[in-house]
PDB file of N, CA and C in Angstrom:
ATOM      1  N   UNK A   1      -5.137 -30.851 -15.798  1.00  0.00           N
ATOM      2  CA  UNK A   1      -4.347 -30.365 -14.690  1.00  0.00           C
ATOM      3  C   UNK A   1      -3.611 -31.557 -14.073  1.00  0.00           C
ATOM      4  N   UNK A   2      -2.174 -31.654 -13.796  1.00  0.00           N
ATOM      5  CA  UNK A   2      -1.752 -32.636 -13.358  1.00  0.00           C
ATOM      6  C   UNK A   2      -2.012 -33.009 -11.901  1.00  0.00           C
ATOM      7  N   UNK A   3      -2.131 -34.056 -11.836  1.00  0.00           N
ATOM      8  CA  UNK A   3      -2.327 -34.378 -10.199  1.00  0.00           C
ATOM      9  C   UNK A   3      -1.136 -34.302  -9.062  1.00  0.00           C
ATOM     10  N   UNK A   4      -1.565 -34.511  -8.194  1.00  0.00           N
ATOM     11  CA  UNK A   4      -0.300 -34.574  -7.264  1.00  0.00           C
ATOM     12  C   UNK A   4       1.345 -35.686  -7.742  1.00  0.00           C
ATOM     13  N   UNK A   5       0.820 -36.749  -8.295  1.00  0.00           N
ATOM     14  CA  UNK A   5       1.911 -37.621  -8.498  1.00  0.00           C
ATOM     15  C   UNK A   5       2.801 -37.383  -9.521  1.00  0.00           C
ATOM     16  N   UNK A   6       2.603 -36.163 -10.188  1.00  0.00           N
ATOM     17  CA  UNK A   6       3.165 -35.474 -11.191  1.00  0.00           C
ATOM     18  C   UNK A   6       4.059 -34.551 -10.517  1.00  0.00           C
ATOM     19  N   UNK A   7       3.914 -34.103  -8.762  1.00  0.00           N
ATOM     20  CA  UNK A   7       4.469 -33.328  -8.499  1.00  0.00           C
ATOM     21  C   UNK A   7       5.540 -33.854  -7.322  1.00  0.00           C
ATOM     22  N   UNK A   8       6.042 -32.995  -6.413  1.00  0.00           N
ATOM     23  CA  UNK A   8       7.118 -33.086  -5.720  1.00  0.00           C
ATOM     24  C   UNK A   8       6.649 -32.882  -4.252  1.00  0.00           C
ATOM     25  N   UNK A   9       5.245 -32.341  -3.940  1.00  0.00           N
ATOM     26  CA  UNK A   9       4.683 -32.615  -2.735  1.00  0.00           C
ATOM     27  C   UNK A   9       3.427 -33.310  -2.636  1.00  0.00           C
ATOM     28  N   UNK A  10       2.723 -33.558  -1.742  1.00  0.00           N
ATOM     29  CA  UNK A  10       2.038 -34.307  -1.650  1.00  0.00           C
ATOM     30  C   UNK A  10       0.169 -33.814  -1.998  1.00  0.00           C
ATOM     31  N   UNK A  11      -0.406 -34.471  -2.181  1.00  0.00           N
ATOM     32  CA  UNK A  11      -1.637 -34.364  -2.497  1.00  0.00           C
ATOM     33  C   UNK A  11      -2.507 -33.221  -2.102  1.00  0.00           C
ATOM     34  N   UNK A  12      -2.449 -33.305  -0.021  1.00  0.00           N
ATOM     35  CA  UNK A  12      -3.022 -32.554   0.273  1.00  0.00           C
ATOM     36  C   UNK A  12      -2.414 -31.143   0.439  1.00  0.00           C
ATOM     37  N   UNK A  13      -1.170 -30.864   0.445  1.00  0.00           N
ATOM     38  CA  UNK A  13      -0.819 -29.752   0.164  1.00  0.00           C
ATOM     39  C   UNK A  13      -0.998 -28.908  -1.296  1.00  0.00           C
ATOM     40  N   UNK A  14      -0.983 -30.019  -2.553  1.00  0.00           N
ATOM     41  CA  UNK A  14      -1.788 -29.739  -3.604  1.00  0.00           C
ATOM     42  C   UNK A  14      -2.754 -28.971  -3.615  1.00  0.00           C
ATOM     43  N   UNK A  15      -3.551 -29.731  -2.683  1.00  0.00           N
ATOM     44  CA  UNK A  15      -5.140 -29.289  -2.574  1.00  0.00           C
ATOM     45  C   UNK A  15      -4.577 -27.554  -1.798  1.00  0.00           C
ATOM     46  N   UNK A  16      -4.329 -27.676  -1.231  1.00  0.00           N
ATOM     47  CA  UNK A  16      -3.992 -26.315  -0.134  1.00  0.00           C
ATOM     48  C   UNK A  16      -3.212 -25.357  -1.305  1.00  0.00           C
ATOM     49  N   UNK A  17      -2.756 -25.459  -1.645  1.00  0.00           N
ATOM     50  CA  UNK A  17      -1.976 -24.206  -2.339  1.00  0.00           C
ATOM     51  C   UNK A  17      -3.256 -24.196  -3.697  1.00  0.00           C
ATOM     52  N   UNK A  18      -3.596 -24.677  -4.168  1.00  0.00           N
ATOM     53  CA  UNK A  18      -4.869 -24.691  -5.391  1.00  0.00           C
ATOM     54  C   UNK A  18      -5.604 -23.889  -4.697  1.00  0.00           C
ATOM     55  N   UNK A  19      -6.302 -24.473  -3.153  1.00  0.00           N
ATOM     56  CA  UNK A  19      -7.183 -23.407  -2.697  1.00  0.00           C
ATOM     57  C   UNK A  19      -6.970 -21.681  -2.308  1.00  0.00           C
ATOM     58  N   UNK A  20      -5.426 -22.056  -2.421  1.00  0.00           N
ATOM     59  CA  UNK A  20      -5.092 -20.029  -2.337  1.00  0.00           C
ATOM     60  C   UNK A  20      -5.475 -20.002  -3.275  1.00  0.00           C
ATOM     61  N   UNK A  21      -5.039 -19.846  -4.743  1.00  0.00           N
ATOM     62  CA  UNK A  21      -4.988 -19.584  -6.263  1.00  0.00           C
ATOM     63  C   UNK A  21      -6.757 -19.156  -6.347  1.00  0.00           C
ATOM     64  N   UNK A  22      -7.259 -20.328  -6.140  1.00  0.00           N
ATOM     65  CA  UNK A  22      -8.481 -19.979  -6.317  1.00  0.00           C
ATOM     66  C   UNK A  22      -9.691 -18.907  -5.483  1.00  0.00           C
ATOM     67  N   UNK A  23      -9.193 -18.976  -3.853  1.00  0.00           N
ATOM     68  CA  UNK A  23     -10.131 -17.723  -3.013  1.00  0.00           C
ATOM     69  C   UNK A  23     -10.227 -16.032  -4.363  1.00  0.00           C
ATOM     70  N   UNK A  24      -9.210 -16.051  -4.598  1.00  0.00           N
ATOM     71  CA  UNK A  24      -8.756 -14.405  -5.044  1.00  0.00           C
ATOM     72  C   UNK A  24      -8.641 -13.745  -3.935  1.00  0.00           C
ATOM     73  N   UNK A  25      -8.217 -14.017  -2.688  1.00  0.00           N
ATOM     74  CA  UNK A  25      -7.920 -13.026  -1.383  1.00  0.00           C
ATOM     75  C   UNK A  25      -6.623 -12.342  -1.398  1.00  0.00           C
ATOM     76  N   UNK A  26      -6.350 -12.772  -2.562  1.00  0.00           N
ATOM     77  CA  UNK A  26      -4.996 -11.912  -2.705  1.00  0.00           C
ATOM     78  C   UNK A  26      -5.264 -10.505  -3.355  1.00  0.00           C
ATOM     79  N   UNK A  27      -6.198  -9.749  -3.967  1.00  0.00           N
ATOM     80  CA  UNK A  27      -6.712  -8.742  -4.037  1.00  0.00           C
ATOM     81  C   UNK A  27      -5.934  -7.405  -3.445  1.00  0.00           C
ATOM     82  N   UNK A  28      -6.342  -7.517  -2.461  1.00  0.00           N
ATOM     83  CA  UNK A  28      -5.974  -6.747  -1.135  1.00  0.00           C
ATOM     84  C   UNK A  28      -4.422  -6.503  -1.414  1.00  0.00           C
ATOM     85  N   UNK A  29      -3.708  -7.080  -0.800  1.00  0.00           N
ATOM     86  CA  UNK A  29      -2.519  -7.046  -1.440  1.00  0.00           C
ATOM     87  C   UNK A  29      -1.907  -6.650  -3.192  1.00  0.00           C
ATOM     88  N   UNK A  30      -2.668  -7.094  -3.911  1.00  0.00           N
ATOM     89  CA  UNK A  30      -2.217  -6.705  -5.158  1.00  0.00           C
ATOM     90  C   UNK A  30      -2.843  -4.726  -5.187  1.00  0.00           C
ATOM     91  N   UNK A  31      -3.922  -4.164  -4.511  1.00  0.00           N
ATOM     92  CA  UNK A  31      -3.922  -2.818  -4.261  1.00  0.00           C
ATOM     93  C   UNK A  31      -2.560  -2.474  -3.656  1.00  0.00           C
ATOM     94  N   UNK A  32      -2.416  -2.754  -2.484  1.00  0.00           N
ATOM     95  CA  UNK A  32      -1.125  -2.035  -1.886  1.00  0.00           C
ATOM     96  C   UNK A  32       0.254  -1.879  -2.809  1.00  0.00           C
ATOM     97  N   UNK A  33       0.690  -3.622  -2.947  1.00  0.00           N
ATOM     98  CA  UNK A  33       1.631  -3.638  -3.852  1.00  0.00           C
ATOM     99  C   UNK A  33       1.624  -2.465  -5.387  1.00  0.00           C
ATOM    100  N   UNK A  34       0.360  -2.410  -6.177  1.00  0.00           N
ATOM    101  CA  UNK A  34       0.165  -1.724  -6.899  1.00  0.00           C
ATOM    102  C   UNK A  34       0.483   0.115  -6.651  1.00  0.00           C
ATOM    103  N   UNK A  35      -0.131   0.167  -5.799  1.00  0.00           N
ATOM    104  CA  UNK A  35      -0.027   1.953  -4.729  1.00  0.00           C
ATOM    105  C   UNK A  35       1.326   2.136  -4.457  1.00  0.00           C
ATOM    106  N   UNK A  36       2.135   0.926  -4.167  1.00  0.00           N
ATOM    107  CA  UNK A  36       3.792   1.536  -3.721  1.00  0.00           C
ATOM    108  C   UNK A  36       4.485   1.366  -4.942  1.00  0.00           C
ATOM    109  N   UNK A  37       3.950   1.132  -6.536  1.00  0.00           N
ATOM    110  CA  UNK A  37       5.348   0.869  -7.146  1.00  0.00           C
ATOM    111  C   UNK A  37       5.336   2.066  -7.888  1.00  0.00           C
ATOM    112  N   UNK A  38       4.989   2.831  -7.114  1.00  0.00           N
ATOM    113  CA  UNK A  38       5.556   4.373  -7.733  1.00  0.00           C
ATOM    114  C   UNK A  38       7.012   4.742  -6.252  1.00  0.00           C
ATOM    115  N   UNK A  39       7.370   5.214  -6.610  1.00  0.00           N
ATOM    116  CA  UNK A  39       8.527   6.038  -5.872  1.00  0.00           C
ATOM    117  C   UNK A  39       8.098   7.207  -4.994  1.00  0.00           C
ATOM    118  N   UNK A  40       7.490   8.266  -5.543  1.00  0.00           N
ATOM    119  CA  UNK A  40       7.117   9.023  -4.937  1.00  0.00           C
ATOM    120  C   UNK A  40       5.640   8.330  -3.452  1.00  0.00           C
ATOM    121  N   UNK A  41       5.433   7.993  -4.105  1.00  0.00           N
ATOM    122  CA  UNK A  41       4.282   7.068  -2.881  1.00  0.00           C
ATOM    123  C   UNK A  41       4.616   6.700  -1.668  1.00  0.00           C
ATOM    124  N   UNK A  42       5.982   5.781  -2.438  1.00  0.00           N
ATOM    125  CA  UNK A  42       6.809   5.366  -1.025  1.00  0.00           C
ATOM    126  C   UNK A  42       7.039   6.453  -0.105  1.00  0.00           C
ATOM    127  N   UNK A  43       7.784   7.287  -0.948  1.00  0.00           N
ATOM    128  CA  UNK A  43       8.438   8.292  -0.034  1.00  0.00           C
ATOM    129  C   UNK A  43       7.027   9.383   0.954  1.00  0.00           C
ATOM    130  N   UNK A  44       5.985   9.422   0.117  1.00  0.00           N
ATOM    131  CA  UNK A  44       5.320   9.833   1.411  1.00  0.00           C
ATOM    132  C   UNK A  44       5.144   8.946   2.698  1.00  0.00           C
ATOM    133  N   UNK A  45       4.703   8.161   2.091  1.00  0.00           N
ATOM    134  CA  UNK A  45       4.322   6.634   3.333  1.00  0.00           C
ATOM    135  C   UNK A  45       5.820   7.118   4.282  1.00  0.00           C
ATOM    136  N   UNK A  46       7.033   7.086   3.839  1.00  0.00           N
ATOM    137  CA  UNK A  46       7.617   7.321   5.155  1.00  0.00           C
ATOM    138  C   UNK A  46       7.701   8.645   5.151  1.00  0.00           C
ATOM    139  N   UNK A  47       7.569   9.696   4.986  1.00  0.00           N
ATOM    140  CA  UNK A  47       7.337  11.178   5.258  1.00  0.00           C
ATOM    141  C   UNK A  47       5.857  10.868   6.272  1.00  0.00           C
ATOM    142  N   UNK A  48       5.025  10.204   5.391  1.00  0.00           N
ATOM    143  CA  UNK A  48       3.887  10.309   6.862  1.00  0.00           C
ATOM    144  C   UNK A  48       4.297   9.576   8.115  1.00  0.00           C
ATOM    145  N   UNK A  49       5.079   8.754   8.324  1.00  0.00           N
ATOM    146  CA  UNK A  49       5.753   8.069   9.566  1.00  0.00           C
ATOM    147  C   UNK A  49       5.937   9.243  10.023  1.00  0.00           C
ATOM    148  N   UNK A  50       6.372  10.350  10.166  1.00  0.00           N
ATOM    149  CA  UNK A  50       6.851  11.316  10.934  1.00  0.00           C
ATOM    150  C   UNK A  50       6.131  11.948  11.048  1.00  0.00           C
ATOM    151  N   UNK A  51       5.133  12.425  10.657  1.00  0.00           N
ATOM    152  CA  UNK A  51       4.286  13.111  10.926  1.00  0.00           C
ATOM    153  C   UNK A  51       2.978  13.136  10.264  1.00  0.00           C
ATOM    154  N   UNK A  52       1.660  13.511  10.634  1.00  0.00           N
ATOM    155  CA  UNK A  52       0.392  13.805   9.535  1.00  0.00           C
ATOM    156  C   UNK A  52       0.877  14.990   8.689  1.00  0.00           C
ATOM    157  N   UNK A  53       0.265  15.423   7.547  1.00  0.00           N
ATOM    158  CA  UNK A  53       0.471  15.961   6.868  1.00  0.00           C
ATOM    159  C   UNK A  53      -0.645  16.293   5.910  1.00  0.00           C
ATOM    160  N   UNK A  54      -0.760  17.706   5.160  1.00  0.00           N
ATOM    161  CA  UNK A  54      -1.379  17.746   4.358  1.00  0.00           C
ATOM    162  C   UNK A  54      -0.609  18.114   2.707  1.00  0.00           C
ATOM    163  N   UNK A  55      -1.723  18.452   1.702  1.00  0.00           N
ATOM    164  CA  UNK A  55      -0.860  18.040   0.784  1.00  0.00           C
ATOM    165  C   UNK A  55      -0.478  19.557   0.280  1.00  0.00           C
ATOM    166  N   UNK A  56      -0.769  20.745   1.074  1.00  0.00           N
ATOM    167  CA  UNK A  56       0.251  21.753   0.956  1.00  0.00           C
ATOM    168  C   UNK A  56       1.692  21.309   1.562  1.00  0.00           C
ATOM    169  N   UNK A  57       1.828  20.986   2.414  1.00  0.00           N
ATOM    170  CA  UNK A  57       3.165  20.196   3.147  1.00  0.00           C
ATOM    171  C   UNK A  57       4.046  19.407   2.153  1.00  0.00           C
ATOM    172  N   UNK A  58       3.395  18.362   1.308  1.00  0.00           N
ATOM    173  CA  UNK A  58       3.794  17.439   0.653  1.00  0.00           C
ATOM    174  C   UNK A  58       4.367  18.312  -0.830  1.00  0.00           C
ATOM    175  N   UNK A  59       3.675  19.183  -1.184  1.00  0.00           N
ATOM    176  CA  UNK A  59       4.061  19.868  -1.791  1.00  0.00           C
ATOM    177  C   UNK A  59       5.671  20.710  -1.845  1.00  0.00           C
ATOM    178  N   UNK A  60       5.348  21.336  -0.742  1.00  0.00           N
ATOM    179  CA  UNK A  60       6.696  22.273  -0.197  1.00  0.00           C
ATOM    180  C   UNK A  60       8.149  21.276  -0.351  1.00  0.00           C
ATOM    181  N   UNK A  61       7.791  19.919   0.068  1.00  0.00           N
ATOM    182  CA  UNK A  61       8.536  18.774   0.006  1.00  0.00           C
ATOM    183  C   UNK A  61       9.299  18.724  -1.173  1.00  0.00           C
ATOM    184  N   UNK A  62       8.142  17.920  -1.655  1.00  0.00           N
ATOM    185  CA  UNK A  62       8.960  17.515  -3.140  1.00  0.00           C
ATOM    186  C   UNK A  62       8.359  18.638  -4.236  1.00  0.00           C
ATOM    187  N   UNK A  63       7.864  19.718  -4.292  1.00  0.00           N
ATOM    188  CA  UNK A  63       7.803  20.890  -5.287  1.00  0.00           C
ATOM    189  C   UNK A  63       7.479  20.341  -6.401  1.00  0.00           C
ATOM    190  N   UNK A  64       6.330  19.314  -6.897  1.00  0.00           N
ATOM    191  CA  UNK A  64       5.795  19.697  -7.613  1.00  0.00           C
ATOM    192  C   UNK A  64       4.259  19.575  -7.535  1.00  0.00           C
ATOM    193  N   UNK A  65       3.355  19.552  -8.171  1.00  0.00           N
ATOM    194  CA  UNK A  65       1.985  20.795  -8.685  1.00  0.00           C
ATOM    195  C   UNK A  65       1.218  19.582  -7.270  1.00  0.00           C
ATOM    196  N   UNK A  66       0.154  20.494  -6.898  1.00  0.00           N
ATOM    197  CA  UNK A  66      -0.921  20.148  -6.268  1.00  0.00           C
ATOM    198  C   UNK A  66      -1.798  19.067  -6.475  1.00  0.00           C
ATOM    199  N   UNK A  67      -2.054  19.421  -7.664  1.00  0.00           N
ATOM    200  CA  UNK A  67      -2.570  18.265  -8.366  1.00  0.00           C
ATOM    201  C   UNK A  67      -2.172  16.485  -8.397  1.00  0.00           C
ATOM    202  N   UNK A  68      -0.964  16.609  -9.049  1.00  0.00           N
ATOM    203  CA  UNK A  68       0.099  15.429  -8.435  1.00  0.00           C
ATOM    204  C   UNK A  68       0.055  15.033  -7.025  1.00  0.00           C
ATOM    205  N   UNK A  69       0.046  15.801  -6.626  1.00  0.00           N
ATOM    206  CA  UNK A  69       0.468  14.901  -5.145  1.00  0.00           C
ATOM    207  C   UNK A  69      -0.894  14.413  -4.622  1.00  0.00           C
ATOM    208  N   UNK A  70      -2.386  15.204  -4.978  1.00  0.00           N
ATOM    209  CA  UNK A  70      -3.396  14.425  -4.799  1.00  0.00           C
ATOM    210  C   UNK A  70      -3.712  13.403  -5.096  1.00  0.00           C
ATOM    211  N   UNK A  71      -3.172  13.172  -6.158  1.00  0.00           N
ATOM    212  CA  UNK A  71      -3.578  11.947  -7.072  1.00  0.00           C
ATOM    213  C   UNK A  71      -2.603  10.907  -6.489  1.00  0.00           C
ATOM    214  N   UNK A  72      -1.744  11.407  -6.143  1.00  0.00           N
ATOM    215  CA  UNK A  72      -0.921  10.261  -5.273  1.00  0.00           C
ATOM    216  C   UNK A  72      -1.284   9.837  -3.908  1.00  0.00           C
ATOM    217  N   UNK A  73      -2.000  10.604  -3.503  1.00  0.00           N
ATOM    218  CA  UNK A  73      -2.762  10.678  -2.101  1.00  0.00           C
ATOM    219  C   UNK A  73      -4.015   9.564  -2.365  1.00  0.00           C
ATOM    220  N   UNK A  74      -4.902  10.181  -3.027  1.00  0.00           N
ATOM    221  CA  UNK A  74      -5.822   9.353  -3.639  1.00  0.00           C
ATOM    222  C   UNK A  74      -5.452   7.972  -3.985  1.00  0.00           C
ATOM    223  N   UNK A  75      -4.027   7.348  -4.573  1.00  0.00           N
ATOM    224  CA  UNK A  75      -4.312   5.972  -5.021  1.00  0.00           C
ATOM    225  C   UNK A  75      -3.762   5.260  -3.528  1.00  0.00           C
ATOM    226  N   UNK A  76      -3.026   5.985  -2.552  1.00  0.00           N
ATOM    227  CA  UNK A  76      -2.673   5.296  -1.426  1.00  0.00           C
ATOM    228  C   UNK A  76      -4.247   5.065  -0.612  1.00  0.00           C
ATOM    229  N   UNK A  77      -4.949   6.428  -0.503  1.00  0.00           N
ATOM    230  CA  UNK A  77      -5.923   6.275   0.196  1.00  0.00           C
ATOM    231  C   UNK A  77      -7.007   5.109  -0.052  1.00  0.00           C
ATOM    232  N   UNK A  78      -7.238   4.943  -1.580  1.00  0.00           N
ATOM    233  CA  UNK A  78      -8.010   3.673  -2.136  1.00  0.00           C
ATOM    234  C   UNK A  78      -7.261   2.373  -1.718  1.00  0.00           C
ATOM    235  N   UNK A  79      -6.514   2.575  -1.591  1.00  0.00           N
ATOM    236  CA  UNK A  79      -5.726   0.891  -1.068  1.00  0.00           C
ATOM    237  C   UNK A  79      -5.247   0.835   0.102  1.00  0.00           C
ATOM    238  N   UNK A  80      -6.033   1.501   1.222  1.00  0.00           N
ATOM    239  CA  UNK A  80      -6.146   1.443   2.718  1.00  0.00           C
ATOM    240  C   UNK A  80      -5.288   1.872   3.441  1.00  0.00           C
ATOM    241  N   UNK A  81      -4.262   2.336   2.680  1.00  0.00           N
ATOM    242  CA  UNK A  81      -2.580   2.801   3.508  1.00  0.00           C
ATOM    243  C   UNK A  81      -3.028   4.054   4.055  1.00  0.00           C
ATOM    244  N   UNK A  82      -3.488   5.120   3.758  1.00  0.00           N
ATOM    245  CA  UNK A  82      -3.586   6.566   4.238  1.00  0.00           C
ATOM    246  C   UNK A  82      -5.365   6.593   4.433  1.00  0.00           C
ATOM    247  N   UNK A  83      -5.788   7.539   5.635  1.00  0.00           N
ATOM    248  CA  UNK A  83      -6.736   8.361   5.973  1.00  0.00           C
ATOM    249  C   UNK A  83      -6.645   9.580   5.890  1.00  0.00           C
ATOM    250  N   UNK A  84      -7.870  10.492   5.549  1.00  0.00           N
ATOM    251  CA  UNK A  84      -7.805  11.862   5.378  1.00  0.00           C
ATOM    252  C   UNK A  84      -8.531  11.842   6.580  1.00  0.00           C
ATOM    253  N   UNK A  85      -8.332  13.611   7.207  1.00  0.00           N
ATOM    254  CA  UNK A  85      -9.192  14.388   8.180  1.00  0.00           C
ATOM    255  C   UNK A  85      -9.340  15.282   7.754  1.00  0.00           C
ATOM    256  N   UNK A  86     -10.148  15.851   8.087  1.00  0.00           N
ATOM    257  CA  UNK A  86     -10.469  17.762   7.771  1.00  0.00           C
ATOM    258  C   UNK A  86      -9.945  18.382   9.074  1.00  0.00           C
ATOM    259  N   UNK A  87      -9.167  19.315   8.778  1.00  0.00           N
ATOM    260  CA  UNK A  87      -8.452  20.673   9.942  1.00  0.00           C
ATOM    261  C   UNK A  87      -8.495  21.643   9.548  1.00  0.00           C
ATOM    262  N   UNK A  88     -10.016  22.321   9.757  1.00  0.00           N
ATOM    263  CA  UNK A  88     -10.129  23.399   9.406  1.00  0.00           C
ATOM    264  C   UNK A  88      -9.982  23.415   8.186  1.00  0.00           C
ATOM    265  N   UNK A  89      -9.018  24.294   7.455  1.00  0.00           N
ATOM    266  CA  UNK A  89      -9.337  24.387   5.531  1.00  0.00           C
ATOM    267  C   UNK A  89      -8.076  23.544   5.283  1.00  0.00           C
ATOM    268  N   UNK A  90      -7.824  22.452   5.549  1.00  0.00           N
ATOM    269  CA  UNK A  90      -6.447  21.488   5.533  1.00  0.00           C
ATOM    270  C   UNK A  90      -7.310  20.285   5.413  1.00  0.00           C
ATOM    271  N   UNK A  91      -6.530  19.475   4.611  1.00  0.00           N
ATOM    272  CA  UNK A  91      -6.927  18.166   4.712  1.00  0.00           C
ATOM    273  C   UNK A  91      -5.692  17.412   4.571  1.00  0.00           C
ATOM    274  N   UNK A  92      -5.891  16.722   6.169  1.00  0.00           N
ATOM    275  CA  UNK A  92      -4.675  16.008   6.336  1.00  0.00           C
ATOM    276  C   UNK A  92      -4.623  14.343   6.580  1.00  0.00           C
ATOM    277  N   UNK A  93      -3.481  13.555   6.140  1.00  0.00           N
ATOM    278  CA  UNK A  93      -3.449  12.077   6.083  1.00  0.00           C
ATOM    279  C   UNK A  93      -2.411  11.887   6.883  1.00  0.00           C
ATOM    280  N   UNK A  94      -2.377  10.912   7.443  1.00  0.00           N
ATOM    281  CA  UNK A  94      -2.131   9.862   8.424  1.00  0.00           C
ATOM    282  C   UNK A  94      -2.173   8.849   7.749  1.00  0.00           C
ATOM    283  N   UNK A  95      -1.213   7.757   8.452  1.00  0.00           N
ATOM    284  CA  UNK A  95      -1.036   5.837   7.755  1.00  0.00           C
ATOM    285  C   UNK A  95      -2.110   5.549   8.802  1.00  0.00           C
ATOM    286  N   UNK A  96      -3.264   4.608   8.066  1.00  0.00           N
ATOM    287  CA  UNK A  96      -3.982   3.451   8.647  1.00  0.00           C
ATOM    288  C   UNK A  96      -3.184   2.473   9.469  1.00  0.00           C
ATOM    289  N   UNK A  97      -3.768   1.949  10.235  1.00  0.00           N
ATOM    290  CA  UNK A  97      -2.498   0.715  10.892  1.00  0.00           C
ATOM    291  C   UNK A  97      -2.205  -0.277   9.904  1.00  0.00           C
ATOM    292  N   UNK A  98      -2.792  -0.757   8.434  1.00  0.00           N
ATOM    293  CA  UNK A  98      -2.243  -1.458   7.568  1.00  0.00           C
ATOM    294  C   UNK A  98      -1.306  -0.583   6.931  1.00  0.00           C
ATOM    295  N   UNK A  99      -1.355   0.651   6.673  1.00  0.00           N
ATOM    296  CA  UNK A  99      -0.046   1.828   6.405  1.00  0.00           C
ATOM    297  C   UNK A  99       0.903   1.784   7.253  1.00  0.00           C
ATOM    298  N   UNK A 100       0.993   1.864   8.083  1.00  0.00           N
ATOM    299  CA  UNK A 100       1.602   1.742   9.175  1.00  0.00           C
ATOM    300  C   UNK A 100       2.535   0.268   9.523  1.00  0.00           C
ATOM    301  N   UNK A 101       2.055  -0.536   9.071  1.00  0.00           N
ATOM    302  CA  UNK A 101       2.439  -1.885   8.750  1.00  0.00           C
ATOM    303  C   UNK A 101       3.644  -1.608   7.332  1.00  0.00           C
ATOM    304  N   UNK A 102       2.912  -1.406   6.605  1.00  0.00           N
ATOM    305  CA  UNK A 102       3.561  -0.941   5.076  1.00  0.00           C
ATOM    306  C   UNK A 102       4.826  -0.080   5.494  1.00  0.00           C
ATOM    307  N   UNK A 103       4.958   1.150   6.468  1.00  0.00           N
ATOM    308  CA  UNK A 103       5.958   1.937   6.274  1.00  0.00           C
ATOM    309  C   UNK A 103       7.170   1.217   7.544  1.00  0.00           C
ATOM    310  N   UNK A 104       6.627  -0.158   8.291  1.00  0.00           N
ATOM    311  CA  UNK A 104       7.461  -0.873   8.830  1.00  0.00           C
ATOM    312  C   UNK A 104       8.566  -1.530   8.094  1.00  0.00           C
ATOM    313  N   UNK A 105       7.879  -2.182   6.897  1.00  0.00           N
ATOM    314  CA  UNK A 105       8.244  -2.802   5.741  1.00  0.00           C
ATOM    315  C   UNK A 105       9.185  -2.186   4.818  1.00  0.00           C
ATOM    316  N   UNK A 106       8.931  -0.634   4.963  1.00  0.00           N
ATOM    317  CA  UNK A 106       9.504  -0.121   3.689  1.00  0.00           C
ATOM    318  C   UNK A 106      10.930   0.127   4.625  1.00  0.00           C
ATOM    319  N   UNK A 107      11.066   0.769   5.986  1.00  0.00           N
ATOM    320  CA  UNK A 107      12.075   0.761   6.487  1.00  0.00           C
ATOM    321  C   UNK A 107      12.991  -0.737   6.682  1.00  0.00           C
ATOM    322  N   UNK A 108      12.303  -1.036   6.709  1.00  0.00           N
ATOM    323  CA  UNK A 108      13.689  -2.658   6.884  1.00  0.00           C
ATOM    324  C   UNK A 108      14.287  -2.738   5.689  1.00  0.00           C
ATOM    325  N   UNK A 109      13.993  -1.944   4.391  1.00  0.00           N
ATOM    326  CA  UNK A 109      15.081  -1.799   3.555  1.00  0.00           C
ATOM    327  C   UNK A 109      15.702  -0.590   3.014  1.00  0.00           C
ATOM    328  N   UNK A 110      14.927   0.286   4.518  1.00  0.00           N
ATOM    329  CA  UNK A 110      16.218   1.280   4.465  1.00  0.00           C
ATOM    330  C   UNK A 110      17.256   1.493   4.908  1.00  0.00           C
TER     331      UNK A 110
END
């Protein structure tokens, strides 16, 4: 591995950027990033900005199968962006405040 004098900054910043590489705290982020590079994902994340929703709703939306849109529900929900509730025979999601963060993000390039 080359040392610092091989490079263009200095030693201890060496040391500092090696020690990101190595924590793996980037994890976290590689879920989210992973969860939005579908299209349809995005577009709920800002459909849920406006409102909670369940995934009869999401359905009516973009028209297609039930199934689908769970499974799209499901990979946001595993990577912290969306919460479910139960309402009665509804189960509805909401952005987490790290979702919520995310659909800040997605608007500044809308």
């Amino acid at each position: 591995m080359p040392d610092a004098s091989a490079c263009r900054i200095d030693a201890e910043t060496l040391a500092d950027l090696r020690a990101i590489v190595e924590t793996g705290d980037h994890t976290t982020a590689l879920d989210i990033f992973e969860a939005l590079a579908d299209e349809r994902r995005v577009l709920v994340m800002r459909l849920l900005a406006e409102s909670e929703l369940c995934v009869c709703d999401l359905v009516a939306v973009f028209d297609i199968e039930y199934s689908k849109l769970s499974y799209h529900l499901k990979v946001l929900k595993e990577a912290g962006l969306v919460t479910a509730d139960r309402d009665g025979n509804f189960v509805t999601y909401s952005p987490t405040p790290c979702g919520e963060d995310v659909i800040a993000v997605i608007d500044s390039f809308v």
